[in-house]
N, C-alpha and C. Protein backbone atom coordinates (compact mmCIF):
# COMPACT_ATOMS: atom_id res chain seq x y z
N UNK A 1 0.85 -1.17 0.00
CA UNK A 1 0.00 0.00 0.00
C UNK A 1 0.90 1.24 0.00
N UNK A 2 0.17 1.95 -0.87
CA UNK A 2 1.23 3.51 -0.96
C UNK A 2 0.44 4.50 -0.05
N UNK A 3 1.66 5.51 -0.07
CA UNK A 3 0.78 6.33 1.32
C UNK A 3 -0.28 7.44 0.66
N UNK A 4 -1.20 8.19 1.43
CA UNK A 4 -1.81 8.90 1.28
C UNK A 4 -1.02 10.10 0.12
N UNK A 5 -0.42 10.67 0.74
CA UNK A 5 0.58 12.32 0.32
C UNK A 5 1.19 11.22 -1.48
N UNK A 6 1.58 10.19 -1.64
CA UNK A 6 2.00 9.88 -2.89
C UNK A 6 0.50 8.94 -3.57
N UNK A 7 -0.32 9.11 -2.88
CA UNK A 7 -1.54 8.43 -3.79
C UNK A 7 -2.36 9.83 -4.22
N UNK A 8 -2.06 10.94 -4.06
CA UNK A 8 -2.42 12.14 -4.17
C UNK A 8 -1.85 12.47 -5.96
N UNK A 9 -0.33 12.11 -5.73
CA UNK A 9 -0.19 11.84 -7.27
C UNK A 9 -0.77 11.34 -8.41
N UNK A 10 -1.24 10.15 -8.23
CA UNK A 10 -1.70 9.54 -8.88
C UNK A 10 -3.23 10.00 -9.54
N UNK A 11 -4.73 10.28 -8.48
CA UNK A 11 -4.96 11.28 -8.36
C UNK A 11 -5.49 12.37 -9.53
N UNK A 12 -4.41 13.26 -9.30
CA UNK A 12 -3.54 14.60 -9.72
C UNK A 12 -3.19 13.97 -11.31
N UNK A 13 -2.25 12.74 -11.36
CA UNK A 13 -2.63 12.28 -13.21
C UNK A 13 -3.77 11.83 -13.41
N UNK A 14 -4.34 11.42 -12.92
CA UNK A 14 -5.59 11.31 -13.29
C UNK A 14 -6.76 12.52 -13.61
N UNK A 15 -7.00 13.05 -12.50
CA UNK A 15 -7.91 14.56 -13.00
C UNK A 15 -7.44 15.31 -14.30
N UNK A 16 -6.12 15.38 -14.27
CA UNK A 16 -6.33 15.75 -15.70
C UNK A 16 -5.28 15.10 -17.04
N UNK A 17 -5.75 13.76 -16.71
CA UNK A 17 -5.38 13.11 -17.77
C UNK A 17 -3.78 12.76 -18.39
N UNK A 18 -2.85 12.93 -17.67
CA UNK A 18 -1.52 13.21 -17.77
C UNK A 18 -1.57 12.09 -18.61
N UNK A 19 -0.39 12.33 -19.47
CA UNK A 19 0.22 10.74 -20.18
C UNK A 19 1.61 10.56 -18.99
N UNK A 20 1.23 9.00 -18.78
CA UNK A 20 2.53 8.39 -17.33
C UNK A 20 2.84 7.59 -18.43
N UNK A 21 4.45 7.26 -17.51
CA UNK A 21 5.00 5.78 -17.90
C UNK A 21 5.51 5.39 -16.40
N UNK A 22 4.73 4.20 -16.20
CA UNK A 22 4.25 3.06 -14.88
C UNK A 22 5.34 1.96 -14.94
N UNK A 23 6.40 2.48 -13.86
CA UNK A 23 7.40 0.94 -13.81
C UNK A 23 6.65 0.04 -12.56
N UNK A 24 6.66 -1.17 -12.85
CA UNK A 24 6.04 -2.21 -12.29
C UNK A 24 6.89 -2.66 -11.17
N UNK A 25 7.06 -3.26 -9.89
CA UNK A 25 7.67 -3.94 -9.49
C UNK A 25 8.98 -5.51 -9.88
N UNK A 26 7.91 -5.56 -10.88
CA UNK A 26 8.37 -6.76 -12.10
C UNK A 26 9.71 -6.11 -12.93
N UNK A 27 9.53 -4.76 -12.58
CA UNK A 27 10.47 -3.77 -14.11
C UNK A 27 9.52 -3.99 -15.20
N UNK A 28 8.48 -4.03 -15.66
CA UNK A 28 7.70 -3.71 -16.48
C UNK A 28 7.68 -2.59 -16.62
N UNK A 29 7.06 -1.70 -17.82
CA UNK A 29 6.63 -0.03 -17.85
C UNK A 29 5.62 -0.57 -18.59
N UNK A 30 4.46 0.19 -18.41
CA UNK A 30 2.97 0.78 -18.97
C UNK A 30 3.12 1.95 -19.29
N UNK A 31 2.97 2.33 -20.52
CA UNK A 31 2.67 3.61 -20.75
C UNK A 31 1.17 3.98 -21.17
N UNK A 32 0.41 5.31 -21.21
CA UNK A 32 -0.41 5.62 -21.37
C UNK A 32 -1.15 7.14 -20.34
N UNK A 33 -1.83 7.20 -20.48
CA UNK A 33 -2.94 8.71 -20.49
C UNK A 33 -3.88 7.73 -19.00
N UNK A 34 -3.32 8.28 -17.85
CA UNK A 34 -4.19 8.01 -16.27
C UNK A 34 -5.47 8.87 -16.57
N UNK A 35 -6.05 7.97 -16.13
CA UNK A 35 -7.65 7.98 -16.22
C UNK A 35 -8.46 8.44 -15.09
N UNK A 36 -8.14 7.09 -14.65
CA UNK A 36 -9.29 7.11 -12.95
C UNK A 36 -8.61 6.26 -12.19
N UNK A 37 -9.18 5.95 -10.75
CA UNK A 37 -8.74 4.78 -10.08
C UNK A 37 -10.30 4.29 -9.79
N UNK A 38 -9.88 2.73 -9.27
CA UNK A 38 -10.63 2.00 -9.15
C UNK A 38 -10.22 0.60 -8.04
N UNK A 39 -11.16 0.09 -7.99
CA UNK A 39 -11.12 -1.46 -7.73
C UNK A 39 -11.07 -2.80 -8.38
N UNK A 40 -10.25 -3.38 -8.54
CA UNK A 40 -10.47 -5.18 -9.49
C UNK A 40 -11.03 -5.51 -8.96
N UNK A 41 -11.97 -6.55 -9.36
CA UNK A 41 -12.39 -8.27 -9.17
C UNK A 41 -11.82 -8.34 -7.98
N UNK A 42 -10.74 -8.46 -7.68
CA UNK A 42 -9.99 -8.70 -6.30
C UNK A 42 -9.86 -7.73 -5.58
N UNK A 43 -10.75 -6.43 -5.84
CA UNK A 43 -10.93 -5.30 -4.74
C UNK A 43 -9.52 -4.72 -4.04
N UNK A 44 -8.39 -4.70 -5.17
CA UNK A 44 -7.53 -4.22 -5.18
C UNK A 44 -6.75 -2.80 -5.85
N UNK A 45 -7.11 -1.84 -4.87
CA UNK A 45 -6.74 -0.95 -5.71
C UNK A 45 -5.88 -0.66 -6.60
N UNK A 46 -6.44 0.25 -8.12
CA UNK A 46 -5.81 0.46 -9.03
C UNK A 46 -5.55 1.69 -9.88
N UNK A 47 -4.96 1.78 -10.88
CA UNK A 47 -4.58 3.16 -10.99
C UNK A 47 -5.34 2.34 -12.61
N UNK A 48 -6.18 3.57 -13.47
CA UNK A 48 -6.38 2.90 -14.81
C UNK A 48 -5.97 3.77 -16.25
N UNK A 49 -5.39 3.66 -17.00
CA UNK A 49 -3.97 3.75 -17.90
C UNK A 49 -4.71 3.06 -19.54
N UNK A 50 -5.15 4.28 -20.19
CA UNK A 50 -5.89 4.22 -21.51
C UNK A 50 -4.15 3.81 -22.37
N UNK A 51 -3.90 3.31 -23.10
CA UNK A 51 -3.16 3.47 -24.07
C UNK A 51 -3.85 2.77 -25.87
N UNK A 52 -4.19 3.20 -26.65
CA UNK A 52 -4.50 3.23 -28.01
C UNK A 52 -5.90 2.43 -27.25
N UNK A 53 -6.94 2.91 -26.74
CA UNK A 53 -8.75 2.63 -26.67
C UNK A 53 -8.39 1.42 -25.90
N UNK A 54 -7.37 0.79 -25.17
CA UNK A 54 -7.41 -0.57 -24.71
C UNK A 54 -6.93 0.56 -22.37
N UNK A 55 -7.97 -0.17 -21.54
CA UNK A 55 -7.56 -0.12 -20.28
C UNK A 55 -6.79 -1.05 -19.55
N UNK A 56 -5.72 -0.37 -18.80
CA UNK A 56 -5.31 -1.47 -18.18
C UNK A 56 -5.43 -1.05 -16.89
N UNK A 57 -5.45 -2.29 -15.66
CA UNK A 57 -5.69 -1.59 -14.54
C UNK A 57 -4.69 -2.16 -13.73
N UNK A 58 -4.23 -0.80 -13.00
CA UNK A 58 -2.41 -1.45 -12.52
C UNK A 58 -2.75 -1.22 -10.90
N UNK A 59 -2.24 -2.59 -10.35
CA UNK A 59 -2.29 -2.61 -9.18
C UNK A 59 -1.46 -1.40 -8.19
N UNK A 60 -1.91 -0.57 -7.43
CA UNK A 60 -1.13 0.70 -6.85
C UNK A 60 0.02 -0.01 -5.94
N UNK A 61 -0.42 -0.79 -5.84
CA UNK A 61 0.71 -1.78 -4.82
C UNK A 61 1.92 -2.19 -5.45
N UNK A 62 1.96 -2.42 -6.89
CA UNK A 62 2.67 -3.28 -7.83
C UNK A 62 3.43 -1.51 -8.23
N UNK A 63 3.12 -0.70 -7.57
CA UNK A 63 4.12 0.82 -8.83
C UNK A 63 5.21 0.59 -7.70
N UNK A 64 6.27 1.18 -8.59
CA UNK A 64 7.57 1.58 -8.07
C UNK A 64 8.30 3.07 -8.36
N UNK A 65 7.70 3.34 -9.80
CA UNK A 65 7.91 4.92 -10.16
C UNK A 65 6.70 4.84 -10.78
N UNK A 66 6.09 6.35 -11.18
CA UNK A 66 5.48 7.39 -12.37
C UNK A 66 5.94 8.30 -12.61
N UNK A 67 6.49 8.09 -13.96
CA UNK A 67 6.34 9.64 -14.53
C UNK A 67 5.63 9.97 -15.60
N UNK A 68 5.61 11.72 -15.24
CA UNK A 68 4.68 12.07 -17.06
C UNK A 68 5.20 12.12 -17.80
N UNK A 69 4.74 12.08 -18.63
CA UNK A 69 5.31 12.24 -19.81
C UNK A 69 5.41 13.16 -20.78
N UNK A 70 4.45 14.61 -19.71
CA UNK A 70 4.56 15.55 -20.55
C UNK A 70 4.75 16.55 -18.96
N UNK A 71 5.48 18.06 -19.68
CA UNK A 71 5.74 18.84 -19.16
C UNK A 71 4.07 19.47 -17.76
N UNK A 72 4.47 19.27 -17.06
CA UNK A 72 2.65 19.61 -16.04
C UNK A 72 3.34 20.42 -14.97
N UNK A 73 2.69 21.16 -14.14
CA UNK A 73 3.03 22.11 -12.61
C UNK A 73 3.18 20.95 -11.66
N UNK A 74 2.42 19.97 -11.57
CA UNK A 74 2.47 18.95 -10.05
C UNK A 74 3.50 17.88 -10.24
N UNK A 75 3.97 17.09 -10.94
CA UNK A 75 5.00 16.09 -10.63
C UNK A 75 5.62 16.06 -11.92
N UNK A 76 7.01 15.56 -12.06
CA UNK A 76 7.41 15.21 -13.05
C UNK A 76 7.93 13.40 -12.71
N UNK A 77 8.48 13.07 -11.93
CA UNK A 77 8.99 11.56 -11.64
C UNK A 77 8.69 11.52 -10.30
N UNK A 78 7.95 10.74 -9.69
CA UNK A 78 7.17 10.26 -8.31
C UNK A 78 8.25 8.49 -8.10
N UNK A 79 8.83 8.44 -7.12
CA UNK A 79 9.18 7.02 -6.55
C UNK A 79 8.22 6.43 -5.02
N UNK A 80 7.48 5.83 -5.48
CA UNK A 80 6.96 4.90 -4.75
C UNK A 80 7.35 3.74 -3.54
N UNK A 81 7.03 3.58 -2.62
CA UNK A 81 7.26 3.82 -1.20
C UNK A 81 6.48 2.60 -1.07
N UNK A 82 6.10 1.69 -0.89
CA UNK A 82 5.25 0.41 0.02
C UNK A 82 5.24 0.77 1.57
N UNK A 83 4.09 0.58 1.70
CA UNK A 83 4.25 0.94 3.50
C UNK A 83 3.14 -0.81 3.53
């Protein structure tokens, strides 16, 4: 679980749509345009990540960085914290 003050980020790409690129715990990256958050099937929160009309929904637990990908006032590279 990430903390409050860095789930605020997330958030913040989301309201207005930032394009992120999402490193995974795995070292995976997702890229794409943050949407919304939500819940899975497994009622696990998620962060959700449009890239070309397809959603993916990334476990908030599973991030390790975000960044945007475009120039914005609130974050440019966020590192992620597990508590």
């Amino acid at each position: 679980m990430i903390s409050c003050s860095q789930y605020d980020y997330i958030e913040i790409a989301c309201l207005y749509r930032l394009p992120v690129a999402l490193t995974l715990q795995d070292g995976s990256v997702i890229q794409g345009t943050a949407k919304d958050t939500g819940r899975n099937a497994a009622r696990q929160e998620c962060i959700i990540v449009e890239d070309n009309s397809r959603e993916h929904w990334i476990e908030t637990a599973a991030l390790v960085r975000m960044q945007a990908l475009s120039d914005n006032p609130h974050f440019s590279d966020i590192h992620f914290q597990q508590q």
